[in-house]
PDB file of N, CA and C in Angstrom:
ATOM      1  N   UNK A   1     -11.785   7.400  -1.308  1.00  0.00           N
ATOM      2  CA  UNK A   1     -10.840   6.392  -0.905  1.00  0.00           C
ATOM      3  C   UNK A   1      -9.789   6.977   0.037  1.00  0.00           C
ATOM      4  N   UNK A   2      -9.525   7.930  -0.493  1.00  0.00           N
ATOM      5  CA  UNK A   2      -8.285   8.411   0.513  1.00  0.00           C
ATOM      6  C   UNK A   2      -8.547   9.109   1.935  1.00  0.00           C
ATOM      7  N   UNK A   3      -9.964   9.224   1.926  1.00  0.00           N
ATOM      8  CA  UNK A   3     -10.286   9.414   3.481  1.00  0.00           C
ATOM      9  C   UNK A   3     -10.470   8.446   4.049  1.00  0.00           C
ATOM     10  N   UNK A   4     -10.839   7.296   3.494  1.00  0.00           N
ATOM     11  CA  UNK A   4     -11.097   6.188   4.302  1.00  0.00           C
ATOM     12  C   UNK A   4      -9.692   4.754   4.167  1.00  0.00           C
ATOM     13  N   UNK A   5      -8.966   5.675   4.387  1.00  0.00           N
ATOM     14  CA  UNK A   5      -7.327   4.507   3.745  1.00  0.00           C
ATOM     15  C   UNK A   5      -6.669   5.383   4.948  1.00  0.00           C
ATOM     16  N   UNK A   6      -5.594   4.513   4.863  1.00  0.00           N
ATOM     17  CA  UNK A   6      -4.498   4.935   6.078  1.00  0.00           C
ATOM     18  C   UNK A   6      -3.162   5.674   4.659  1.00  0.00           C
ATOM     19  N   UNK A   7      -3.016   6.520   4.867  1.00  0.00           N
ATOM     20  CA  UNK A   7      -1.359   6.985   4.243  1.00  0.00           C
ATOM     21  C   UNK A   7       0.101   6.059   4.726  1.00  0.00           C
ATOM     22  N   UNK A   8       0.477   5.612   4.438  1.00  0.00           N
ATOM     23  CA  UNK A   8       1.677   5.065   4.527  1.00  0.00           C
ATOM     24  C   UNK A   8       3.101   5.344   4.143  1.00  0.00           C
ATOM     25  N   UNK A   9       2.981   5.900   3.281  1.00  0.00           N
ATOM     26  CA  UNK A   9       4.313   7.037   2.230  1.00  0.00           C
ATOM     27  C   UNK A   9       4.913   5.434   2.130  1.00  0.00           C
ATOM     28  N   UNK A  10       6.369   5.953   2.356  1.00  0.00           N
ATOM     29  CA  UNK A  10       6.971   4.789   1.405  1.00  0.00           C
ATOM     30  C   UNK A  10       7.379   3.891   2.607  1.00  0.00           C
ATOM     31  N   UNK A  11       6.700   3.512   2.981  1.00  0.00           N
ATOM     32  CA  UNK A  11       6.192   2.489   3.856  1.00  0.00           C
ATOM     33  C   UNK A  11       5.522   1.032   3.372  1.00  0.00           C
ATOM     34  N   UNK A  12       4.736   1.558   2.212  1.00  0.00           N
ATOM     35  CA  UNK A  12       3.925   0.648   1.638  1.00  0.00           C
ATOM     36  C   UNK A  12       4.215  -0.692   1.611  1.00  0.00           C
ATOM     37  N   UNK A  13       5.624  -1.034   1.286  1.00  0.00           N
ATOM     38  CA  UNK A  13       5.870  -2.039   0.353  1.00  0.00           C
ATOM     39  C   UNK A  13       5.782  -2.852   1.798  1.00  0.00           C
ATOM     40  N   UNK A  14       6.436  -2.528   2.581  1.00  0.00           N
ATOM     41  CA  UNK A  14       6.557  -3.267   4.491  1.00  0.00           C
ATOM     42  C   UNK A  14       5.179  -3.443   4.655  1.00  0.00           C
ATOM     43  N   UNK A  15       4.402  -2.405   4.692  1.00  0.00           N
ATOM     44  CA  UNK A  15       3.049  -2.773   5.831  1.00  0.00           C
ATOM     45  C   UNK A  15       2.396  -3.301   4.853  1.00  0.00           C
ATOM     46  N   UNK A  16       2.131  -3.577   3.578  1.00  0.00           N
ATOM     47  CA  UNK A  16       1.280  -4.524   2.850  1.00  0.00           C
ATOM     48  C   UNK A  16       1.927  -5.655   2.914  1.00  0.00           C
ATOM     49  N   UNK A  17       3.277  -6.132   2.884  1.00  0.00           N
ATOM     50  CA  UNK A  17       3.930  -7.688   3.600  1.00  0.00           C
ATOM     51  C   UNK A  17       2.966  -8.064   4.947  1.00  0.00           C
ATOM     52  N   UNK A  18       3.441  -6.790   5.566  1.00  0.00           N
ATOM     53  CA  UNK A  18       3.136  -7.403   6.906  1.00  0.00           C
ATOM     54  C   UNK A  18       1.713  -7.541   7.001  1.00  0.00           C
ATOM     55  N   UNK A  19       1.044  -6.972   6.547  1.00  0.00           N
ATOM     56  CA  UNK A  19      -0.698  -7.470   6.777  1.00  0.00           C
ATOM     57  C   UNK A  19      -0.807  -8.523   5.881  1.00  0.00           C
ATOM     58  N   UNK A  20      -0.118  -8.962   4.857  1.00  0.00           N
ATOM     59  CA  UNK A  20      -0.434 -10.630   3.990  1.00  0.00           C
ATOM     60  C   UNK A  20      -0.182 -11.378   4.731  1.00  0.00           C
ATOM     61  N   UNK A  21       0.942 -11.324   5.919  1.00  0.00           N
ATOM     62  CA  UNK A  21       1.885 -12.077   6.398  1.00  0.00           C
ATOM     63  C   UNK A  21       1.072 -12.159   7.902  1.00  0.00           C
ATOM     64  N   UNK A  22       0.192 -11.779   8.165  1.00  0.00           N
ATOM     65  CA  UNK A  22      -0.882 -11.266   9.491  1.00  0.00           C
ATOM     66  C   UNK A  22       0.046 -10.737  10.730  1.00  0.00           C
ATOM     67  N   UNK A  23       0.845  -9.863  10.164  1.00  0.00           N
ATOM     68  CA  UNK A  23       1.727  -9.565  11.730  1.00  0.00           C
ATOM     69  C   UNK A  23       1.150  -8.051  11.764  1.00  0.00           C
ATOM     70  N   UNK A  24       0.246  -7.650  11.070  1.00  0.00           N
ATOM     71  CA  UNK A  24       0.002  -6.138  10.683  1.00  0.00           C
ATOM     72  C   UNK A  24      -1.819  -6.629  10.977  1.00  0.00           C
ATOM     73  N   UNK A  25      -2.897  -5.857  11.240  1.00  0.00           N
ATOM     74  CA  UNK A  25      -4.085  -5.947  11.655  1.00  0.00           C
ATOM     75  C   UNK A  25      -4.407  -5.918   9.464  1.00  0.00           C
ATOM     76  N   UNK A  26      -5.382  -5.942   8.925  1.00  0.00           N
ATOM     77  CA  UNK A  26      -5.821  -5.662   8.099  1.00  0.00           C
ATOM     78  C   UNK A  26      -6.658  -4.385   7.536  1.00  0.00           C
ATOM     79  N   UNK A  27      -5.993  -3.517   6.436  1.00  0.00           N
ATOM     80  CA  UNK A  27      -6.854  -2.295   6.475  1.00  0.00           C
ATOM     81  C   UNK A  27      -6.610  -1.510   5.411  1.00  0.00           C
ATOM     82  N   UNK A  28      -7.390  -0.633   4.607  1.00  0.00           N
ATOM     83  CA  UNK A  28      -7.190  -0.459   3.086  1.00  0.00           C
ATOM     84  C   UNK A  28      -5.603   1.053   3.638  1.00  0.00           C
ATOM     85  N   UNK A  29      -4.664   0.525   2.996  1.00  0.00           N
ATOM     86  CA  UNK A  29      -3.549   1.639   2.731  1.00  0.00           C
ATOM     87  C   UNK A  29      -3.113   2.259   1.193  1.00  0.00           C
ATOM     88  N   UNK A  30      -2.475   3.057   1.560  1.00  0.00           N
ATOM     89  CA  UNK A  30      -1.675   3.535   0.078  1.00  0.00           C
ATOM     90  C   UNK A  30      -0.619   4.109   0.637  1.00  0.00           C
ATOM     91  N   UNK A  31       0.047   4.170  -0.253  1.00  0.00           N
ATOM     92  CA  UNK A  31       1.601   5.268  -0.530  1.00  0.00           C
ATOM     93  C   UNK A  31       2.378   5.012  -1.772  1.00  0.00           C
ATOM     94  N   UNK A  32       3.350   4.793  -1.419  1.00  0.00           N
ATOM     95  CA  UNK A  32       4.227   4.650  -2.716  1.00  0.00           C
ATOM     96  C   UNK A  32       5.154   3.197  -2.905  1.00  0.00           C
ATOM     97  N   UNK A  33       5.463   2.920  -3.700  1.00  0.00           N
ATOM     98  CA  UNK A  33       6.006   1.784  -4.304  1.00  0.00           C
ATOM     99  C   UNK A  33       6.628   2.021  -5.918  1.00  0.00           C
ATOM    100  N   UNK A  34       7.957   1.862  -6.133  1.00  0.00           N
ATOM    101  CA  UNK A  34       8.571   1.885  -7.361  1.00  0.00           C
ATOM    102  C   UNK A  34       7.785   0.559  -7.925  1.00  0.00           C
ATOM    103  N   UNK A  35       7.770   0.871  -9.218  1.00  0.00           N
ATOM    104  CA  UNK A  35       7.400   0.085  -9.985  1.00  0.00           C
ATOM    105  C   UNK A  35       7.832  -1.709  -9.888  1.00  0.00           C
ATOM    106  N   UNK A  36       9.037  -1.674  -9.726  1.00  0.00           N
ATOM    107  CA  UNK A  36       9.792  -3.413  -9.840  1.00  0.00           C
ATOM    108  C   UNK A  36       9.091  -3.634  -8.348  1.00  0.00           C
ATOM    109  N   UNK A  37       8.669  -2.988  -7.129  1.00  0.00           N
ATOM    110  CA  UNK A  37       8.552  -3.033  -5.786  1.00  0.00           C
ATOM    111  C   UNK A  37       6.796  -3.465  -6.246  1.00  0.00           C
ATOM    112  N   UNK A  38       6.045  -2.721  -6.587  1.00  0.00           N
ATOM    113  CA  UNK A  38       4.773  -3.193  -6.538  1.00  0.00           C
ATOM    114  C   UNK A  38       4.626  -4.626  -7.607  1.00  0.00           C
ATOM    115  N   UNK A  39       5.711  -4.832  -8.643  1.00  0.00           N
ATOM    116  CA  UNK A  39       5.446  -5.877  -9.096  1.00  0.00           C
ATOM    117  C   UNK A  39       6.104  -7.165  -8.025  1.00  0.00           C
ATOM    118  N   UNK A  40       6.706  -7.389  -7.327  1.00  0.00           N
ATOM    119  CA  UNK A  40       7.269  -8.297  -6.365  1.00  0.00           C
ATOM    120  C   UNK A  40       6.195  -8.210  -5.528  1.00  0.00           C
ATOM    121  N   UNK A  41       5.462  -7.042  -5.120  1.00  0.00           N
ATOM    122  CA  UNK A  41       3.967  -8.000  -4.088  1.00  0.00           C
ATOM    123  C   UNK A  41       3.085  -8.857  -4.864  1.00  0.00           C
ATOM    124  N   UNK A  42       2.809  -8.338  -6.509  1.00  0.00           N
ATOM    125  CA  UNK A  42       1.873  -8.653  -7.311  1.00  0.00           C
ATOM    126  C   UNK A  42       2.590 -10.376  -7.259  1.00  0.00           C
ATOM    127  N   UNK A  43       3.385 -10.779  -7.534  1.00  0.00           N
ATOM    128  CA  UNK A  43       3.943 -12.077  -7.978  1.00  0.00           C
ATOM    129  C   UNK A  43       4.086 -12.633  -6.378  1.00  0.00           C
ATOM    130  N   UNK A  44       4.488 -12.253  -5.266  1.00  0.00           N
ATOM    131  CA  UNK A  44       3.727 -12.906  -4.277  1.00  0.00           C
ATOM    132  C   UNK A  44       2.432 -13.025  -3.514  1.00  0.00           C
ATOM    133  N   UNK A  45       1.846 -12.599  -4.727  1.00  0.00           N
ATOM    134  CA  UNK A  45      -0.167 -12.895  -4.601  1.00  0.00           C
ATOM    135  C   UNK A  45      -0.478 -11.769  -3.571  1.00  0.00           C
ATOM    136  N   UNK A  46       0.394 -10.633  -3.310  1.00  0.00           N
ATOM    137  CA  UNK A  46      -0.443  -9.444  -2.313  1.00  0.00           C
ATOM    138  C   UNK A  46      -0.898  -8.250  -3.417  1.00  0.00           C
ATOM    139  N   UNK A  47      -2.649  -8.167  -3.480  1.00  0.00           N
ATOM    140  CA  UNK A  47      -3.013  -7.806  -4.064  1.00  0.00           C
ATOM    141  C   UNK A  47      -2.797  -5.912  -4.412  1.00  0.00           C
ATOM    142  N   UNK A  48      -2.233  -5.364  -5.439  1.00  0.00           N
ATOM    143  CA  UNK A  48      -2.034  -3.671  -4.986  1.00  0.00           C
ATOM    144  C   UNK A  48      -2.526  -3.512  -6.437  1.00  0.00           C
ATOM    145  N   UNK A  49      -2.747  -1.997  -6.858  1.00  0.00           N
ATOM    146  CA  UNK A  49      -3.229  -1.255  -7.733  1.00  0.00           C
ATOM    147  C   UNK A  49      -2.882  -0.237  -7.981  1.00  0.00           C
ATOM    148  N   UNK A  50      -2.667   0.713  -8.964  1.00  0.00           N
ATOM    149  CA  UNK A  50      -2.615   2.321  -8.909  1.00  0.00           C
ATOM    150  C   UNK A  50      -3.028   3.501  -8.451  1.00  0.00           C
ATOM    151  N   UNK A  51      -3.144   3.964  -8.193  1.00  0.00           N
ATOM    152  CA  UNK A  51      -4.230   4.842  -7.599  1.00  0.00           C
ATOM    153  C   UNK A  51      -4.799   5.503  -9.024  1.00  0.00           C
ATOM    154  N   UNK A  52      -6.315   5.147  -8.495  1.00  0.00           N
ATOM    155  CA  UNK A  52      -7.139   6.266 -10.023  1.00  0.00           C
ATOM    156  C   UNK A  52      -7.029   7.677  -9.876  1.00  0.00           C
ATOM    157  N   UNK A  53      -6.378   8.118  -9.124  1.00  0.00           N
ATOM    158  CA  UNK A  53      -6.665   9.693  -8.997  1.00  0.00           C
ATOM    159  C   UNK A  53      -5.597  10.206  -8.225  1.00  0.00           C
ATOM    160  N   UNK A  54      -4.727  11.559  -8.522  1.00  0.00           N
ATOM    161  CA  UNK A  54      -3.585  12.061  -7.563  1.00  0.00           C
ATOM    162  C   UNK A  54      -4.137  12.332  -6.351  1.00  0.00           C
ATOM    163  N   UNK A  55      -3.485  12.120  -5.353  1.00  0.00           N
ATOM    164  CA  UNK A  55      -3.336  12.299  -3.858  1.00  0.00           C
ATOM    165  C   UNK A  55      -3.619  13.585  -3.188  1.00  0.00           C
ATOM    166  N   UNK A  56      -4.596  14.200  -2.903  1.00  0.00           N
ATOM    167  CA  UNK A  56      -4.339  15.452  -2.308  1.00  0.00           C
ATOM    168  C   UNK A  56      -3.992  15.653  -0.948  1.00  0.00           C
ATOM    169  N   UNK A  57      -3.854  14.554  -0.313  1.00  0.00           N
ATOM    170  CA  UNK A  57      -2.953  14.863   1.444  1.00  0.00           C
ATOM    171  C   UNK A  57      -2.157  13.680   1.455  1.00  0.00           C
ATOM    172  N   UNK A  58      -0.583  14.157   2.247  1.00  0.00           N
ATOM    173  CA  UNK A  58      -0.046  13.345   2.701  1.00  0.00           C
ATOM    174  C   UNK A  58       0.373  13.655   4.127  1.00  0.00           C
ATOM    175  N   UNK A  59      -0.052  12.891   4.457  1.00  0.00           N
ATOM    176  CA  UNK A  59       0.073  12.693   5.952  1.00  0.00           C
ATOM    177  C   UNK A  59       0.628  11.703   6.815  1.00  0.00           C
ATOM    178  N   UNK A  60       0.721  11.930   7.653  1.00  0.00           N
ATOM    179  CA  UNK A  60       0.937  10.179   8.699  1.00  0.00           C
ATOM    180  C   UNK A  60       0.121  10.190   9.848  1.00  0.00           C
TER     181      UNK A  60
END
């Protein structure tokens, strides 16, 4: 997964708005999100998850 995902760091919470919101192209990301932050996409229907496994690169 994480080779084929874009890194975002704490970016996340913006560029998953903006791709629900179609001002962003569509495309699998990750980074980070505090907890109350990933539940406010969950309750506006933008779908996110945990990651199953720690991160071994961060990059941009």
């Amino acid at each position: 997964m994480e080779q084929a995902s874009d890194y975002v760091g704490a970016g996340f919470v913006k560029e998953a708005r903006r791709m629900h919101l179609g001002e962003a192209p569509e495309r699998p990301i990750w980074g980070e999100a505090k907890p109350e932050e990933a539940k406010a996409l969950i309750d506006d229907g933008i779908p996110v998850a945990p990651l199953p496994f720690l991160p071994t690169r961060k990059s941009n």
